[in-house]
Protein backbone atom coordinates (compact mmCIF):
# COMPACT_ATOMS: atom_id res chain seq x y z
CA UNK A 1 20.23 -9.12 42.43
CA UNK A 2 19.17 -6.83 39.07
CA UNK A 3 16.00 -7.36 37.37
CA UNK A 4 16.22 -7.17 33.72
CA UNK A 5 14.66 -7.87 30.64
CA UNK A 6 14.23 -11.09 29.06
CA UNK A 7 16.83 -10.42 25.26
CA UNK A 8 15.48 -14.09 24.18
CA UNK A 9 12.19 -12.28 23.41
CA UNK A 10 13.11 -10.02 20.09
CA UNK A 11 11.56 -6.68 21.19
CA UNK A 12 14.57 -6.72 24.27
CA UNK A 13 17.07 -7.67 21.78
CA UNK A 14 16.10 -5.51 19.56
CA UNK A 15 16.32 -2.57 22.29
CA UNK A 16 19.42 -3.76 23.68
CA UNK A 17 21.53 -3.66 20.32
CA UNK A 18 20.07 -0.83 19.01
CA UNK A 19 22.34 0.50 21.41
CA UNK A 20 25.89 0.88 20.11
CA UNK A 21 27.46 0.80 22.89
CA UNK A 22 25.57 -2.20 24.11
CA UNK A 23 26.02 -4.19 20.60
CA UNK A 24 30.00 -3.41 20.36
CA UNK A 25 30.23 -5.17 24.13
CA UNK A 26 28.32 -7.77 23.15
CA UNK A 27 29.81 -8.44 19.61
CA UNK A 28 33.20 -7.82 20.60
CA UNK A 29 33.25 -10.32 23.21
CA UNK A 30 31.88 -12.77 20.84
CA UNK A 31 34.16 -12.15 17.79
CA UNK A 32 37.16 -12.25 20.54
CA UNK A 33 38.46 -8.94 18.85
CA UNK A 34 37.67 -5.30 19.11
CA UNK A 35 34.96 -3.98 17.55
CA UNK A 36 36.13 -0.54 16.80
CA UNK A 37 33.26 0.96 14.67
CA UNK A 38 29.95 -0.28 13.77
CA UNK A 39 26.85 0.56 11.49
CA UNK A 40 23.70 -1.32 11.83
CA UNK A 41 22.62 -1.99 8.04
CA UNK A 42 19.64 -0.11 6.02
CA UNK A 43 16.83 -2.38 6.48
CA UNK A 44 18.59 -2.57 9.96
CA UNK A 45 16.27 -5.56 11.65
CA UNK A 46 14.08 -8.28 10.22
CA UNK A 47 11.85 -9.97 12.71
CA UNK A 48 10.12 -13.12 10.60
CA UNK A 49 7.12 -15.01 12.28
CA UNK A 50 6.30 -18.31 10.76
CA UNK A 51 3.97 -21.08 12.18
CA UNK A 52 6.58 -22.76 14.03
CA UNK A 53 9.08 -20.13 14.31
CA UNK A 54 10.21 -16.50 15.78
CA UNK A 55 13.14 -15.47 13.77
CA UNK A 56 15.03 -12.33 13.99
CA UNK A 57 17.28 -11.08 12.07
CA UNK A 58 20.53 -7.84 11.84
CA UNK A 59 23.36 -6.93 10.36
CA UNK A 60 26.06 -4.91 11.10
CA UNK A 61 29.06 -3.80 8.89
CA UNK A 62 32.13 -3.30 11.52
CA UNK A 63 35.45 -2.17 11.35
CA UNK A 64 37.13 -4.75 13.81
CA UNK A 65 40.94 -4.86 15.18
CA UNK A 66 42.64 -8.14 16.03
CA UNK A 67 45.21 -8.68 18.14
CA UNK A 68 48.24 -7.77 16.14
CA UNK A 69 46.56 -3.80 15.80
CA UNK A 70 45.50 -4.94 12.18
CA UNK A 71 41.82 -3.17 11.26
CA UNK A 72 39.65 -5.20 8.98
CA UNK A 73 36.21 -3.90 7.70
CA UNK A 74 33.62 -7.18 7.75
CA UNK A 75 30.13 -7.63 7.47
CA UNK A 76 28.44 -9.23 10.43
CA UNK A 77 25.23 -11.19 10.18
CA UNK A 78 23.74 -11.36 13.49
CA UNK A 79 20.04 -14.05 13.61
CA UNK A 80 18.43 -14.85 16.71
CA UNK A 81 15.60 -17.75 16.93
CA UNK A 82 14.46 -18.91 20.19
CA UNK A 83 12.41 -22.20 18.62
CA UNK A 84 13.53 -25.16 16.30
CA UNK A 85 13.54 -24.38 12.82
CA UNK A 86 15.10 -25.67 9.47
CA UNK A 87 18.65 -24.49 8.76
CA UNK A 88 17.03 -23.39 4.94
CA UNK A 89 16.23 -20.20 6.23
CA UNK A 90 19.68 -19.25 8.19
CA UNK A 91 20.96 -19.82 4.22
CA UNK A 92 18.60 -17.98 2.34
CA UNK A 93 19.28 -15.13 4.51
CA UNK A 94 23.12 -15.84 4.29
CA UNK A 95 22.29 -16.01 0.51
CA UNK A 96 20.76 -12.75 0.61
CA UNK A 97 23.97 -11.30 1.59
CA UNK A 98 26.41 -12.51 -0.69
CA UNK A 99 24.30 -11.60 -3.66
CA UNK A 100 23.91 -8.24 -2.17
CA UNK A 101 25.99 -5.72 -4.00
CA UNK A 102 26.60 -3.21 -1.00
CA UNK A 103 28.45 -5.78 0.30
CA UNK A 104 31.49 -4.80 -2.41
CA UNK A 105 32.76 -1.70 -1.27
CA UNK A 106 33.87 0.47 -4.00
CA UNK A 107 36.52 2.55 -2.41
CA UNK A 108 40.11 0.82 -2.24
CA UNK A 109 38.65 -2.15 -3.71
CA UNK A 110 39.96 -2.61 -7.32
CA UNK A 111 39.15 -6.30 -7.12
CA UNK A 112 35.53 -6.00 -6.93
CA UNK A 113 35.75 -8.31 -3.78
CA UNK A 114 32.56 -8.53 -1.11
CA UNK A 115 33.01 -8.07 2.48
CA UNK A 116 34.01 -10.63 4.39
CA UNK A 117 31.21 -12.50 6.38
CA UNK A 118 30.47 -13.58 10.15
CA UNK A 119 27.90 -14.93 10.70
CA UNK A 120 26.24 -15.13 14.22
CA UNK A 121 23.13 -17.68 15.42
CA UNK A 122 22.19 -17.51 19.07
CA UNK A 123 19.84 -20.50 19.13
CA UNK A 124 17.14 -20.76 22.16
CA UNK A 125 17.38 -24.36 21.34
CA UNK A 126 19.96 -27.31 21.43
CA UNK A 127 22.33 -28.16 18.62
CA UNK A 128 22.39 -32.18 18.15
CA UNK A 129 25.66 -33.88 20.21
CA UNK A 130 27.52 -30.25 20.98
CA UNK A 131 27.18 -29.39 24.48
CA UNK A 132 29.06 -26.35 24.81
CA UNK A 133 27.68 -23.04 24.97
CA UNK A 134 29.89 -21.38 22.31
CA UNK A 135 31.15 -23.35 19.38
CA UNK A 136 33.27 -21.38 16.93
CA UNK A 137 33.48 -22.66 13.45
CA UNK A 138 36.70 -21.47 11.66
CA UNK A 139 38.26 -22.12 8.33
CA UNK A 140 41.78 -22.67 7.70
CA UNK A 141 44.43 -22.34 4.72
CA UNK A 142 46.18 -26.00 3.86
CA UNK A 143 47.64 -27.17 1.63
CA UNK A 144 47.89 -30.51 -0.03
CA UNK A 145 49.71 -32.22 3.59
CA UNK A 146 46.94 -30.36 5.49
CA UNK A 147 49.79 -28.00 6.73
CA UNK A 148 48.75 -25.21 7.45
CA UNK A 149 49.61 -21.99 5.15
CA UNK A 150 50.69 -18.72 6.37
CA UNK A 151 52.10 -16.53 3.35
CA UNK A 152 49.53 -14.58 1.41
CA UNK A 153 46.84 -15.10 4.17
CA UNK A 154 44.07 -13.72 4.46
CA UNK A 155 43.70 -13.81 0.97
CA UNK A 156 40.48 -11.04 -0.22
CA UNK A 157 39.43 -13.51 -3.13
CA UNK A 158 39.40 -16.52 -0.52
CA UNK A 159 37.61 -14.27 2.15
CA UNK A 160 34.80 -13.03 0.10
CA UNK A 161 33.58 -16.58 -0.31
CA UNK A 162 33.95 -17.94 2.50
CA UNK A 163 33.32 -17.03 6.06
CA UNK A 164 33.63 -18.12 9.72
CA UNK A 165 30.61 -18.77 12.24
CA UNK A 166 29.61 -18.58 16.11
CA UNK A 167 26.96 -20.15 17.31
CA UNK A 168 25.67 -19.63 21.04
CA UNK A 169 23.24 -22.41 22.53
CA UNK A 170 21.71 -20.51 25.52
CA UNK A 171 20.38 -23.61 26.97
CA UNK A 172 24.16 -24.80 28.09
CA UNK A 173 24.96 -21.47 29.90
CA UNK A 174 23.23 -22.31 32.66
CA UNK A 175 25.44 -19.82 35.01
CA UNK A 176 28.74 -20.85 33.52
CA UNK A 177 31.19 -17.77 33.72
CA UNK A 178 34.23 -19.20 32.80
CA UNK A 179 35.19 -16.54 31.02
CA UNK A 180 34.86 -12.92 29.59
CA UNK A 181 32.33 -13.98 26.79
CA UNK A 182 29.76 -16.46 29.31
CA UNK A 183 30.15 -13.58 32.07
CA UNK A 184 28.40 -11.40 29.32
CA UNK A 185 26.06 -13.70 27.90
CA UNK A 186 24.79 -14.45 31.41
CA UNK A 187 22.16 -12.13 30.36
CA UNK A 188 20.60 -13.98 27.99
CA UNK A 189 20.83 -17.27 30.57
CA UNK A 190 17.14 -18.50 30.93
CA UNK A 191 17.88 -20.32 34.40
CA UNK A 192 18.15 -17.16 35.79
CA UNK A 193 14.21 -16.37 34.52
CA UNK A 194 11.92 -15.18 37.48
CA UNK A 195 8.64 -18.20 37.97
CA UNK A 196 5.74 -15.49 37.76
CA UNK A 197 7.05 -13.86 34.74
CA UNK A 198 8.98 -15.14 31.84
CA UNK A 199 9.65 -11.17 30.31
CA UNK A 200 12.24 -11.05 33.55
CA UNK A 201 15.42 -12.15 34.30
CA UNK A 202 17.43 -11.43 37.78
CA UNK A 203 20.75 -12.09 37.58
CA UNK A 204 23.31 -11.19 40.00
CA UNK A 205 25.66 -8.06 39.12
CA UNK A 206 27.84 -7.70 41.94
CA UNK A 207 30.88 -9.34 40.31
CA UNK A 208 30.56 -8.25 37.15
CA UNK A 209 32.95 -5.57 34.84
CA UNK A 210 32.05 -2.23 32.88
CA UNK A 211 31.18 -4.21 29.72
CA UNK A 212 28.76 -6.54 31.24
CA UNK A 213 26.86 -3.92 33.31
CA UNK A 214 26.50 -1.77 30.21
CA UNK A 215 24.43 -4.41 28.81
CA UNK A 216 22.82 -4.55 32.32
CA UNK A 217 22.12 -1.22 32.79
CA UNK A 218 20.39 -1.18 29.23
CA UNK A 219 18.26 -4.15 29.95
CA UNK A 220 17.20 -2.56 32.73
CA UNK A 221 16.01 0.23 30.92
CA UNK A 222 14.20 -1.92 28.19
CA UNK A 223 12.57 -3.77 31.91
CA UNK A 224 11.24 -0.29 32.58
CA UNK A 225 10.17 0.67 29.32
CA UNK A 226 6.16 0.16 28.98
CA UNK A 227 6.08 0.06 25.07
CA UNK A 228 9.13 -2.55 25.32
CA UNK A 229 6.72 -4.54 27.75
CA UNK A 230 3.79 -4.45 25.47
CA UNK A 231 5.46 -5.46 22.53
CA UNK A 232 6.71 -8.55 24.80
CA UNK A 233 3.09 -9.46 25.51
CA UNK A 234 2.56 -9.37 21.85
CA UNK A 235 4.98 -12.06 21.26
CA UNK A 236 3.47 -14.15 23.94
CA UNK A 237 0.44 -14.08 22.19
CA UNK A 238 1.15 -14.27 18.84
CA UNK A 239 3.65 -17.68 20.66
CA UNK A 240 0.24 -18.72 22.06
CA UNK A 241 -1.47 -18.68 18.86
CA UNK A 242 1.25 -20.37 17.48
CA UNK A 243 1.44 -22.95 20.39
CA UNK A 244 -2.27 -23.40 19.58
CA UNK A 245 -2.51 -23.39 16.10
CA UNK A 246 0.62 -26.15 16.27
CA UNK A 247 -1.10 -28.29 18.92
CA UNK A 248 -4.48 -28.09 16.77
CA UNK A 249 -2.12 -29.43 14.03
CA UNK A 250 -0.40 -32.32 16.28
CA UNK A 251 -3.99 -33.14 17.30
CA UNK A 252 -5.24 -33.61 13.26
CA UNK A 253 -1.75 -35.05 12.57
CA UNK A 254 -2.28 -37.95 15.31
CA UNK A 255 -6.08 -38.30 14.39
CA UNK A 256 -4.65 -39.05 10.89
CA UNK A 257 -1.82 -41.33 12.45
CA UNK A 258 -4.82 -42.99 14.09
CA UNK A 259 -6.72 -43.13 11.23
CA UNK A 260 -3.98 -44.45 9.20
CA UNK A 261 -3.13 -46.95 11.88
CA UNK A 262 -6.56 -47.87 11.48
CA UNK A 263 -6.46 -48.77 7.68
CA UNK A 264 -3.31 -50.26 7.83
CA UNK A 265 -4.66 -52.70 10.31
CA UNK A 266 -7.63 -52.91 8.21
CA UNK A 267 -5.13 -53.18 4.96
CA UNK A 268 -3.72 -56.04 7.19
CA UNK A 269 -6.22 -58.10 8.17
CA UNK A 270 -7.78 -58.10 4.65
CA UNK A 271 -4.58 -58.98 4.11
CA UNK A 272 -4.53 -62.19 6.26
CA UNK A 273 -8.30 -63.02 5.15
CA UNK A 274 -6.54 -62.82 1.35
CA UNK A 275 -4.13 -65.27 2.52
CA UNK A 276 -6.11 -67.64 4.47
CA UNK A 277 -8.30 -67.49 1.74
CA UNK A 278 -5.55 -68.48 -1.10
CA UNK A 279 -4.43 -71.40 1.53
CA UNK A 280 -7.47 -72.39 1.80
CA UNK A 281 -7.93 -72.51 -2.09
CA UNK A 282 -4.16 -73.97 -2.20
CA UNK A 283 -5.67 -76.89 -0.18
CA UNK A 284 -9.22 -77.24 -1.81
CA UNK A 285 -6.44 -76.94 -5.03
CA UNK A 286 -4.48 -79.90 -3.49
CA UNK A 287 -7.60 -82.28 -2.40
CA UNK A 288 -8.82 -81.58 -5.71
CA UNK A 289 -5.54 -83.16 -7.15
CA UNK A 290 -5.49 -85.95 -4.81
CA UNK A 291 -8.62 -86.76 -6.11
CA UNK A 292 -7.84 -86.70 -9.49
CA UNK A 293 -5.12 -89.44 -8.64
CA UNK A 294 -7.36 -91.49 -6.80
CA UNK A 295 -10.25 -91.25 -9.26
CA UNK A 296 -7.18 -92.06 -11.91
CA UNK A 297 -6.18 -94.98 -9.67
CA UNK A 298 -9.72 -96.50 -9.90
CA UNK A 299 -10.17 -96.02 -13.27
CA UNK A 300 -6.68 -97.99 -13.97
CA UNK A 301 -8.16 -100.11 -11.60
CA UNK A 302 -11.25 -101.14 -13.23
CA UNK A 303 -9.54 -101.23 -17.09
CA UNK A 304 -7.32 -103.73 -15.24
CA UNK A 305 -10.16 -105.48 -13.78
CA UNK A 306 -12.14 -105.25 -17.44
CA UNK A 307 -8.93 -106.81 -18.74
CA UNK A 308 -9.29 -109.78 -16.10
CA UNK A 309 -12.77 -110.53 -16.91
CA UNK A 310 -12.12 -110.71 -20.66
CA UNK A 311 -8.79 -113.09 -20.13
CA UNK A 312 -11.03 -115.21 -17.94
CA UNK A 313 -13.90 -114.96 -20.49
CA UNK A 314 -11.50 -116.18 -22.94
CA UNK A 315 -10.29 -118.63 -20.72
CA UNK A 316 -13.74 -119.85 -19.99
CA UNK A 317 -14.45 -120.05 -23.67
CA UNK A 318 -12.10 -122.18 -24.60
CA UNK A 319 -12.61 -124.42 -21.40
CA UNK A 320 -15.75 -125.04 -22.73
CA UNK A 321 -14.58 -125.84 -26.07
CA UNK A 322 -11.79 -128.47 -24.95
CA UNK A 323 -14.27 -130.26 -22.73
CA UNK A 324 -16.94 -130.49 -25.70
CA UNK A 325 -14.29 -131.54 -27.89
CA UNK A 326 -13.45 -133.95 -25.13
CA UNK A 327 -17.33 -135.09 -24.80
CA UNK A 328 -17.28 -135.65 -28.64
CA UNK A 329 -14.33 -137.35 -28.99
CA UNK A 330 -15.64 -139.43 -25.66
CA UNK A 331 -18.96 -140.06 -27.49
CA UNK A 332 -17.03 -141.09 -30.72
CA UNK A 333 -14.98 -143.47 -28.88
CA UNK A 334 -17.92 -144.65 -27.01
CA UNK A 335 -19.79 -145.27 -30.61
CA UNK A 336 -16.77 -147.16 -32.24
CA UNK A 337 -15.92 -149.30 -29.04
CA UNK A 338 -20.09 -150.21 -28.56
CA UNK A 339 -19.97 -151.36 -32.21
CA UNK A 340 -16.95 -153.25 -32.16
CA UNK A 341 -18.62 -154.96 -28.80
CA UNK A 342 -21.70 -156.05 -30.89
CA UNK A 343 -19.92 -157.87 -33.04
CA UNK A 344 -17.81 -159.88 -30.50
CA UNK A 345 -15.02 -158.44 -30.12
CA UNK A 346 -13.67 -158.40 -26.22
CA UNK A 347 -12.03 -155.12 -23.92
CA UNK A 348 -8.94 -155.97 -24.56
CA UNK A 349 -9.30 -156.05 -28.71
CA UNK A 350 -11.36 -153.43 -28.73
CA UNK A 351 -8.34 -151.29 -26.82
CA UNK A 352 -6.11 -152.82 -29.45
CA UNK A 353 -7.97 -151.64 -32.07
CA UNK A 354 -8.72 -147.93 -30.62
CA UNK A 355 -5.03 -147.39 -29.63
CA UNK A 356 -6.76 -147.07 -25.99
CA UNK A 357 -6.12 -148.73 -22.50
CA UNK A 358 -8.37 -151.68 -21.65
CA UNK A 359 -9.42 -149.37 -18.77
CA UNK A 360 -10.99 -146.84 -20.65
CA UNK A 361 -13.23 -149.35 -23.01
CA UNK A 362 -14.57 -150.88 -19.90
CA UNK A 363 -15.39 -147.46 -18.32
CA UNK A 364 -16.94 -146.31 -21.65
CA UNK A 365 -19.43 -150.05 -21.69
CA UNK A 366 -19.73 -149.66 -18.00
């Protein structure tokens, strides 16, 4: 067992491709093709520290040879983060290079085409629903079927636009060594971190070829080197403060998510007070209308009633006329058949005379 540095941290990985030797190994394995010559760019490293993110940062133009002996001079773009972070800044810095105008080489160029990019991410983080270590993202020629086209490629114009990607997701290693490439990026696998200090790895060597013990040998220098430790330590701290200064910020962020929580429930129950208070007015609204009909009913009522009385006022009106015009004509009758008695006559003439029934003259002379 070989204790070596830890490359997540960016000091290490920084140290470790600084070496060429060490970054052709490690490059050519991941590009699958020989990396024949290589220049780490002016401005060679950028190591970017935000509050939620360690970013770093190099590029490399190469001259690499595939497989059929063909040499092709590319520009490789190599960013390391070992935290979540927005894919906006993995594009700005892609931006960067295509607007950069060393990347058009002026010698056996006529066409004023830019280097041809690859772009490299090894992420100390998990990708969404990919699970494998290495996922290579390459572009194709089709045409209108989707078959694929073979004459004129690779095409400069097409080339300088466009470019291929690798990313690594350390987290799936996890001691795979299927092949060439996981057998050398075993030394970047975090299982293999040592419990009492997170700046080591130990990883096991025995079985392992020239290329990947170059890289170990180097990390075993950068293990030994004091000013490579220190600047480790640095990063802890400045992770710590940014561990801190984040959980300071999840703290105020849930006290607001409380406090919002809070008002909302306030917001709702005034809410529900509003409403019981319309229904309530909807019903006092409602009585109020029943009562209307009912005092509507009774007033009907009593016009009806007022009606009645004056019908039966009426009535009684001319009741009372009839039976005076009845007493008068009874008196008149009574007059005529008393007079006709006093001078002799009998019931039964006087009847005869009146247009009466005997009857009613005896009743009237008792």
């Amino acid at each position: 067992m070989t204790i070596i540095a830890n490359p997540i941290y960016d000091s290490v990985f920084k140290f470790l491709l600084e070496d060429e030797r060490a970054a052709k190994v490690l490059l050519s394995a991941l590009l699958k093709q020989e990396v024949c010559e290589l220049k780490m760019r002016r401005n060679e490293y950028t190591n970017v520290r935000q509050t939620r993110i360690s970013l770093f940062r190099i590029d490399f133009s190469a001259k690499i040879r595939n497989a059929a002996g063909e040499e092709h001079l590319v520009l490789i773009e190599l960013q390391k983060t070992w935290l979540s972070t927005e894919t906006l800044r993995f594009r700005q810095y892609l931006g960067a290079q295509y607007l950069n105008n060393e990347n058009v080489p002026e010698d056996g160029n006529p066409g004023g085409y830019g280097l041809p990019i690859i772009s490299i991410y090894i992420l100390g983080h998990k990708l969404g629903d990919l699970q494998e270590p290495v996922v290579y993202v390459r572009r194709r020629y089709l045409d209108y079927e989707n078959n694929i086209i073979e004459g004129g490629v690779p095409d400069p114009f097409i080339e300088s636009l466009t470019h291929d990607s690798i990313i690594v997701q350390l987290p799936y290693l996890k001691g795979r060594t299927r092949n060439h490439l996981e057998r050398i990026l075993c030394v970047f696998d975090q299982e293999y971190r040592i419990a009492s200090d997170d700046h080591l790895l130990k990883i096991d060597d025995e079985d392992m070829d020239k290329d990947g013990r170059l890289l170990v040998n180097r990390l075993v220098m950068a293990a030994a080197s004091p000013e490579v430790r220190r600047e480790m330590q640095v990063e802890d701290e400045i992770l710590s403060e940014i561990e801190a200064r984040d959980t300071t910020i999840m703290l105020k962020d849930k006290q607001i998510q409380e406090k919002e929580q809070v008002i909302q429930e306030k917001d709702q129950a005034i809410q529900e007070k509003e409403q019981a208070i319309q229904e309530k007015e909807q019903a006092i609204q409602e009585k109020e209308q029943v009562i209307q009909k009912k005092d509507q009913a009774l007033e009907e009522q009593k016009q009806a009633l007022e009606e009645q009385k004056q019908v039966l006022a009426e009535k009684d009106s001319l009741l009372r006329e009839q039976q005076e015009e009845i007493k008068r004509q009874k008196d008149v009758l009574y007059a005529a058949a008393k007079n006709l008695s006093l001078r002799g006559m009998s019931s039964a003439e006087i009847a005869n005379v009146l247009s009466v029934s005997e009857d009613t003259i005896k009743t009237l002379l008792g």
